[in-house]
Protein backbone atom coordinates (compact mmCIF):
# COMPACT_ATOMS: atom_id res chain seq x y z
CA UNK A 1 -120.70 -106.98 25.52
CA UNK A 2 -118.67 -103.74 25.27
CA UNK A 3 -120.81 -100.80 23.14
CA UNK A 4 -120.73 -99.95 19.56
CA UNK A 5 -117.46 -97.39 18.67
CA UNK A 6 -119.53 -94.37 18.11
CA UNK A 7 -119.84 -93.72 14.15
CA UNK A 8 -118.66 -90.50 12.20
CA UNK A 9 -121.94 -89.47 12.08
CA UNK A 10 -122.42 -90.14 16.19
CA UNK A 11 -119.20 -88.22 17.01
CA UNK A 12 -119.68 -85.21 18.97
CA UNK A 13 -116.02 -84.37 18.27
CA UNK A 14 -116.50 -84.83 14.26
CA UNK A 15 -117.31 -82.11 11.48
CA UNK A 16 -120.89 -81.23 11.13
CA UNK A 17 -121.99 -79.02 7.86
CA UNK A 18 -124.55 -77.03 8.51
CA UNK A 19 -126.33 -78.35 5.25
CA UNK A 20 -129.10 -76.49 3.47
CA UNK A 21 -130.72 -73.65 5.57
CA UNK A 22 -134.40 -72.71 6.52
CA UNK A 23 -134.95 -69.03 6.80
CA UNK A 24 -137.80 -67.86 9.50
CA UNK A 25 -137.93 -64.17 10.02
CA UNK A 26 -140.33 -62.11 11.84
CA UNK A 27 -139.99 -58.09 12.47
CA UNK A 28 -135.95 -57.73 13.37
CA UNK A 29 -135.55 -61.41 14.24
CA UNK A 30 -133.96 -64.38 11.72
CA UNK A 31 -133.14 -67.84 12.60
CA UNK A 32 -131.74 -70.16 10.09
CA UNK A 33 -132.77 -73.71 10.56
CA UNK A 34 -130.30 -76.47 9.34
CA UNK A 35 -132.03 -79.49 9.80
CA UNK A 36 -129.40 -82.17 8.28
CA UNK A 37 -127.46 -81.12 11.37
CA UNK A 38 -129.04 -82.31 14.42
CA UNK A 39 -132.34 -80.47 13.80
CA UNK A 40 -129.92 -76.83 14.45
CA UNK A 41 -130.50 -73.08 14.73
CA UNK A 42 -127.49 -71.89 12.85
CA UNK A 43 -128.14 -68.35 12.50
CA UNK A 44 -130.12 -66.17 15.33
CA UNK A 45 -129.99 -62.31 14.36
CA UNK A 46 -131.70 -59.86 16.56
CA UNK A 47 -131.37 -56.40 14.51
CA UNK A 48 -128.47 -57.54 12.30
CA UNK A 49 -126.68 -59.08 14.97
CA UNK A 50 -125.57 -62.23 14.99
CA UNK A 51 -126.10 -64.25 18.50
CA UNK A 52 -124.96 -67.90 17.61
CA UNK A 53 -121.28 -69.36 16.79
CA UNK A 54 -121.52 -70.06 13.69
CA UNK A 55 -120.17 -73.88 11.60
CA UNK A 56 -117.02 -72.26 10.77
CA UNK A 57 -115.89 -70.50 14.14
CA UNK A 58 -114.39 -71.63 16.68
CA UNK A 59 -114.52 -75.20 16.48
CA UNK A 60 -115.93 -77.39 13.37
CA UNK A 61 -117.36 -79.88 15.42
CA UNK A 62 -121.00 -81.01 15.77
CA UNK A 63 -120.44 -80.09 19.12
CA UNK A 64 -119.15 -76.98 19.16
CA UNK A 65 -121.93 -74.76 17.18
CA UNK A 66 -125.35 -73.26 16.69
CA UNK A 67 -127.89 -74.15 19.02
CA UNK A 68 -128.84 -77.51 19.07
CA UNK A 69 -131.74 -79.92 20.88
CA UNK A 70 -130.24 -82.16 23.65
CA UNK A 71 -132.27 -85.69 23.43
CA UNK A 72 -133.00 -88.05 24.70
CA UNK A 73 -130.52 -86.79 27.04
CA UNK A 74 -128.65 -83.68 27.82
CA UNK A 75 -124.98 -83.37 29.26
CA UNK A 76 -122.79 -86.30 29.67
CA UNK A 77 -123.72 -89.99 30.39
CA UNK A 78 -120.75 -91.17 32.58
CA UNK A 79 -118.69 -93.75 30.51
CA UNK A 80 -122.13 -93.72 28.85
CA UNK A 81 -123.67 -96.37 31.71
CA UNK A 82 -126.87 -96.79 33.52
CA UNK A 83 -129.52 -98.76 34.55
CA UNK A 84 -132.98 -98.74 33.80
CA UNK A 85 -136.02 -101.12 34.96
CA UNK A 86 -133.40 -103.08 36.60
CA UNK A 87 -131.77 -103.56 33.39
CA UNK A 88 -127.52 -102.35 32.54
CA UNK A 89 -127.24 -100.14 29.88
CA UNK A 90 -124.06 -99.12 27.97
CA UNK A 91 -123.95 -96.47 25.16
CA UNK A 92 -121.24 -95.75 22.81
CA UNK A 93 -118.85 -92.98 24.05
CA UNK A 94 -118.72 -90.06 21.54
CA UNK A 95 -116.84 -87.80 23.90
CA UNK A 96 -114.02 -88.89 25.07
CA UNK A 97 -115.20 -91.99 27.73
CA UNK A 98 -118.43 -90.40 27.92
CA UNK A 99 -121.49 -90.41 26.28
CA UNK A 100 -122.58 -86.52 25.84
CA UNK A 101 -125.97 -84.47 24.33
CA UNK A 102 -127.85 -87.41 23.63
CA UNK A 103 -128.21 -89.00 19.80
CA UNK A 104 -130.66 -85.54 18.04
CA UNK A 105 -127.70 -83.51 17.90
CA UNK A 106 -126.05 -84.92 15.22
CA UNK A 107 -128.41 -86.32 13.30
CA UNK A 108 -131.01 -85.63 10.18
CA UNK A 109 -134.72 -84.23 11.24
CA UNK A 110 -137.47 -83.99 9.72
CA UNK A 111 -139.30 -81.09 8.63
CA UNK A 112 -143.10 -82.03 9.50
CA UNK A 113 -144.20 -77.98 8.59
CA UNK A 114 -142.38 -74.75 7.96
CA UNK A 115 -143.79 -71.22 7.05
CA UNK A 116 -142.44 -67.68 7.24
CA UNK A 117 -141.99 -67.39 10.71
CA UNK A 118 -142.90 -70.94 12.23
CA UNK A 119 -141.54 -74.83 11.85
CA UNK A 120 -142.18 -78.06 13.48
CA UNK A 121 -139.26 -80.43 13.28
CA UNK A 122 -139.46 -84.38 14.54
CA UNK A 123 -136.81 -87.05 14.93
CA UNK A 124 -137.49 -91.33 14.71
CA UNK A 125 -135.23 -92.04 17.97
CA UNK A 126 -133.29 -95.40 17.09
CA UNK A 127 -133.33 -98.85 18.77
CA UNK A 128 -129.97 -100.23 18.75
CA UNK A 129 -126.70 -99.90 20.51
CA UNK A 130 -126.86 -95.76 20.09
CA UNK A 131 -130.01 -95.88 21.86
CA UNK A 132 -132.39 -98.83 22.70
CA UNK A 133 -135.51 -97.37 23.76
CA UNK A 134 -136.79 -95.69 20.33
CA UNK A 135 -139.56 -93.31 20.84
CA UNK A 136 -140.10 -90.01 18.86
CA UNK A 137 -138.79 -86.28 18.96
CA UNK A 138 -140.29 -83.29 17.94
CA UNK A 139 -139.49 -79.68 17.79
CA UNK A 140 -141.31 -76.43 17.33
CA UNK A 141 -139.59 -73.21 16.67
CA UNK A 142 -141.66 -70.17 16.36
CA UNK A 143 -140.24 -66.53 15.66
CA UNK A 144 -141.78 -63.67 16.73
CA UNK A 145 -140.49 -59.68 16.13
CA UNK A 146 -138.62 -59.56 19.61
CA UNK A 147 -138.85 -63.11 20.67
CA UNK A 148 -138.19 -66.72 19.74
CA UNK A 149 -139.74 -69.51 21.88
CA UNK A 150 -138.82 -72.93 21.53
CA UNK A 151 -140.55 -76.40 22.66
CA UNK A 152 -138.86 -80.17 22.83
CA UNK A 153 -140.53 -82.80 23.29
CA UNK A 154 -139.92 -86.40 23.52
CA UNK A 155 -142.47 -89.75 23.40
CA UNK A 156 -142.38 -93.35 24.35
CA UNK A 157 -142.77 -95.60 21.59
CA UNK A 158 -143.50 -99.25 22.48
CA UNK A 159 -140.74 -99.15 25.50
CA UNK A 160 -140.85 -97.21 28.49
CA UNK A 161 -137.76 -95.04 28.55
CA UNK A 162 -135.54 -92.82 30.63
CA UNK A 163 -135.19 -89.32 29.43
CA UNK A 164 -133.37 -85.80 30.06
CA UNK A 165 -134.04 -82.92 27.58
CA UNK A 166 -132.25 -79.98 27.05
CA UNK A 167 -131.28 -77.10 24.81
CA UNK A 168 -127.39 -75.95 23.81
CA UNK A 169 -126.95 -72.75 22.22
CA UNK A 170 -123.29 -71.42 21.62
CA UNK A 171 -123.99 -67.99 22.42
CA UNK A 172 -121.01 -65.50 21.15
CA UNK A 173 -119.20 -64.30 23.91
CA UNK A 174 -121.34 -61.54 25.58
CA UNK A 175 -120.32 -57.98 27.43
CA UNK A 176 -122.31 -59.48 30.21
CA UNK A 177 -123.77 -62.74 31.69
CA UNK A 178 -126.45 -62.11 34.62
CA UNK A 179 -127.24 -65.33 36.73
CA UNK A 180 -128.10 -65.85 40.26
CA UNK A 181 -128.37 -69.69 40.76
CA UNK A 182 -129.11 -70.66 44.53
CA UNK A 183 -126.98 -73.78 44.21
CA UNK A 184 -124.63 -75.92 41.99
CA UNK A 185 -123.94 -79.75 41.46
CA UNK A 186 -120.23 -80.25 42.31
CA UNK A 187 -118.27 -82.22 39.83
CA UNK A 188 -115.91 -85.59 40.15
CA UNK A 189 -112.54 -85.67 38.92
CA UNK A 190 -114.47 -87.07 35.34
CA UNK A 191 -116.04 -83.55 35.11
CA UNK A 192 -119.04 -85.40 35.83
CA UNK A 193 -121.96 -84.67 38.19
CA UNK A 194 -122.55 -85.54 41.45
CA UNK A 195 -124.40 -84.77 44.58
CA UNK A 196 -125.07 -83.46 46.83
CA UNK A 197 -125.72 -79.96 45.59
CA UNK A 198 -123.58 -77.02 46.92
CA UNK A 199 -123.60 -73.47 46.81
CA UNK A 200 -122.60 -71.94 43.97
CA UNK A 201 -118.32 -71.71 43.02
CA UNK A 202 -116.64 -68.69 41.55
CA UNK A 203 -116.48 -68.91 37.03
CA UNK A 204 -115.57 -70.02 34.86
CA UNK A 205 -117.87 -72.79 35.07
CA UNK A 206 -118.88 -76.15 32.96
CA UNK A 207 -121.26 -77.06 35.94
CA UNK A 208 -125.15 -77.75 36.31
CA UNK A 209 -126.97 -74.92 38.30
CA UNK A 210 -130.52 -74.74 40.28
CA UNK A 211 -131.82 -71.95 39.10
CA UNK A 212 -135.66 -70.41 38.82
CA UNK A 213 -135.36 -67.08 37.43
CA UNK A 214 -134.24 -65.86 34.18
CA UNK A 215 -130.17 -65.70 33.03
CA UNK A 216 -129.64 -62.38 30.73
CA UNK A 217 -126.83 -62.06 28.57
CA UNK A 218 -125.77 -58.20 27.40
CA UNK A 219 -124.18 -57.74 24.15
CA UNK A 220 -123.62 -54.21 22.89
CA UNK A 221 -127.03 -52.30 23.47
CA UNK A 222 -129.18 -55.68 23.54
CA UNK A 223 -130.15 -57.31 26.16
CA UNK A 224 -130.95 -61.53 26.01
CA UNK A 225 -133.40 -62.97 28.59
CA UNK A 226 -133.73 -66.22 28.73
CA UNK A 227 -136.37 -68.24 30.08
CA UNK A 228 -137.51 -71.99 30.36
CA UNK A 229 -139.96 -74.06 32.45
CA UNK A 230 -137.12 -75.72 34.13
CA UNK A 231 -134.87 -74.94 36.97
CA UNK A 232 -131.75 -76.80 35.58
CA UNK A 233 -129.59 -74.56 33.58
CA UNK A 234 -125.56 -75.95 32.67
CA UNK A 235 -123.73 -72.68 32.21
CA UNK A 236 -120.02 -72.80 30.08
CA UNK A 237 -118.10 -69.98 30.08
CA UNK A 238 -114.80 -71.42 30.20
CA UNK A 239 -114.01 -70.59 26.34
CA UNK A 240 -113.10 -67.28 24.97
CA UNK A 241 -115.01 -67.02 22.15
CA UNK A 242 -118.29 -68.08 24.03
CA UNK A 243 -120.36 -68.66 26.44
CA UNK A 244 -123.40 -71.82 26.45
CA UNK A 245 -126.24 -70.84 29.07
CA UNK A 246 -128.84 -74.57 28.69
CA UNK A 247 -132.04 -75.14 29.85
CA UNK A 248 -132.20 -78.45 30.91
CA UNK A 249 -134.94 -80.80 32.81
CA UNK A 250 -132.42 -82.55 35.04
CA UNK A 251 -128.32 -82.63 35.44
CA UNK A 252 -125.72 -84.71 33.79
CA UNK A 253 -125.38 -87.88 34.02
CA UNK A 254 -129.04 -87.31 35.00
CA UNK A 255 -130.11 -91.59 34.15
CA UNK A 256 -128.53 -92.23 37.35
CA UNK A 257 -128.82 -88.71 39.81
CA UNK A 258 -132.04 -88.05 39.11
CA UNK A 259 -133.52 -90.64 36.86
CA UNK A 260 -137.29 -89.87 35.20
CA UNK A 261 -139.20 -92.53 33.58
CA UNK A 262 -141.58 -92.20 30.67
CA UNK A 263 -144.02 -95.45 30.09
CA UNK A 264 -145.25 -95.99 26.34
CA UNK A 265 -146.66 -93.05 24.87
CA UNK A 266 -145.47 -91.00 27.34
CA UNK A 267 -144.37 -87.09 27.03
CA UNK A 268 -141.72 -84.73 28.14
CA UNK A 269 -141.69 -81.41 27.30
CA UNK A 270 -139.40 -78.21 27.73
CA UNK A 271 -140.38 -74.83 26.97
CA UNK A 272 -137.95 -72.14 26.30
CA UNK A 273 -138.12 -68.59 25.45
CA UNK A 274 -135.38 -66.04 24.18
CA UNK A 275 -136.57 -62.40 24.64
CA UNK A 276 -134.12 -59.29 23.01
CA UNK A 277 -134.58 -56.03 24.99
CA UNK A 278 -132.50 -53.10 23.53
CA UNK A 279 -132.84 -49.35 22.23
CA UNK A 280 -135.63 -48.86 20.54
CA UNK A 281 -137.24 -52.35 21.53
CA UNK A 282 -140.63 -52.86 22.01
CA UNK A 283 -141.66 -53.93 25.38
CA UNK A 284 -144.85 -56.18 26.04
């Protein structure tokens, strides 16, 4: 049986409002929260200055914005197929043929706590043609005067389940992107995945990257580090008004390349930590 049509709501493509907003501030850093759409940081100011792309800029879509959780898989799905336990799987395509960012991204989450300068965010994963595993999401967001560090998580509910997390900001375009990956995946004529991996190509890039050590973006007299417990990073640079550096725990298409099973009650976890260094910045 062919999948579901993806719904408005599903559409990676399709307007997202950023809904109401969830201020957390601590010293010179503010993030907005807009849960409604996809569990979103909308806003991230560092001294005034605004990091993100916001809902109206560039492009409208749910895609195409803030910075977003990836889950219960990150990148594209190709033609949204896989198999799992022996068992063919077909998602709904909400990017062209593909199935892309998982199903968090675009939906409503939660707000389990919030304070000044802290939030924990959790999503009921579905079981139906969108995604027939279920399980649970949750999010923590925590703001601190130079930093911002960020954990995703996913569970197993009653089904074991496949799973890929990641995180997508739209970063405005920087003065500078630093990033020294020892290898790339290559990609098919789908712009999907594949391997083996190779050494790294010349920009602009919409690739998957091995890559241990920090990626720094320079804007102005600020300086971005970023950091996360992975060595997967997807780097887009390929538009002109910005560029999307994401942590990731495996590649595209990632179900079938590198596939990672979770058994009931099972967690996956990815850490990852945003760190401004500028004039007059504390260090430490």
């Amino acid at each position: 049986m062919a999948p579901e049509t993806a719904s408005p709501k599903d559409d990676a493509q399709a307007p997202l409002p950023a809904g109401p907003l969830y201020w957390l501030r601590a010293g010179r850093l503010e993030v907005a929260l807009a849960p409604d759409a996809g569990g979103r940081i909308a806003h991230l100011r560092y001294d005034g200055v605004e990091w993100l792309v916001g809902e109206h800029e560039g492009s409208a879509a749910a895609i195409g914005w803030g910075c977003y959780p990836m889950v219960p898989w990150a990148g594209r799905i190709r033609q949204g197929r896989f198999v799992f336990d022996g068992r063919a799987i077909e998602l709904p395509a909400n990017f062209g043929a593909h199935a892309i960012h998982g199903v968090g991204f675009t939906r409503s989450w939660h707000i389990e706590s919030i304070g000044a300068d802290a939030a924990t965010l959790s999503l009921a994963l579905p079981e139906d043609a969108y995604w027939p595993f279920g399980g649970s999401a949750t999010q923590s967001i925590h703001v601190r005067p130079d930093r911002l560090d960020l954990r995703l998580a996913v569970e197993a509910g009653d089904q074991a389940m496949p799973a890929v997390l990641g995180w997508h900001p739209w970063f405005r375009k920087p003065d500078q992107l630093l990033f020294s990956p020892s290898a790339m995946y290559p990609r098919d004529g789908e712009g999907i995945a594949m391997l083996p991996c190779a050494s790294p190509a010349p920009g602009p890039w919409d690739d998957c990257f091995m890559n241990p050590a920090e990626v720094t973006l320079v804007s102005g007299n600020q300086r971005l580090r970023l950091w996360a417990d992975t060595d997967h990073w997807v780097v887009y640079d390929g538009a002109g008004h910005a560029t999307c550096v994401e942590p990731q725990t495996g590649p595209p298409d990632g179900f079938t390349l590198a596939p990672k099973r979770l058994v009931p009650g099972q967690k996956m976890e990815l850490t990852f930590t945003l760190r401004w260094e500028g004039e007059g910045i504390t260090q430490g």
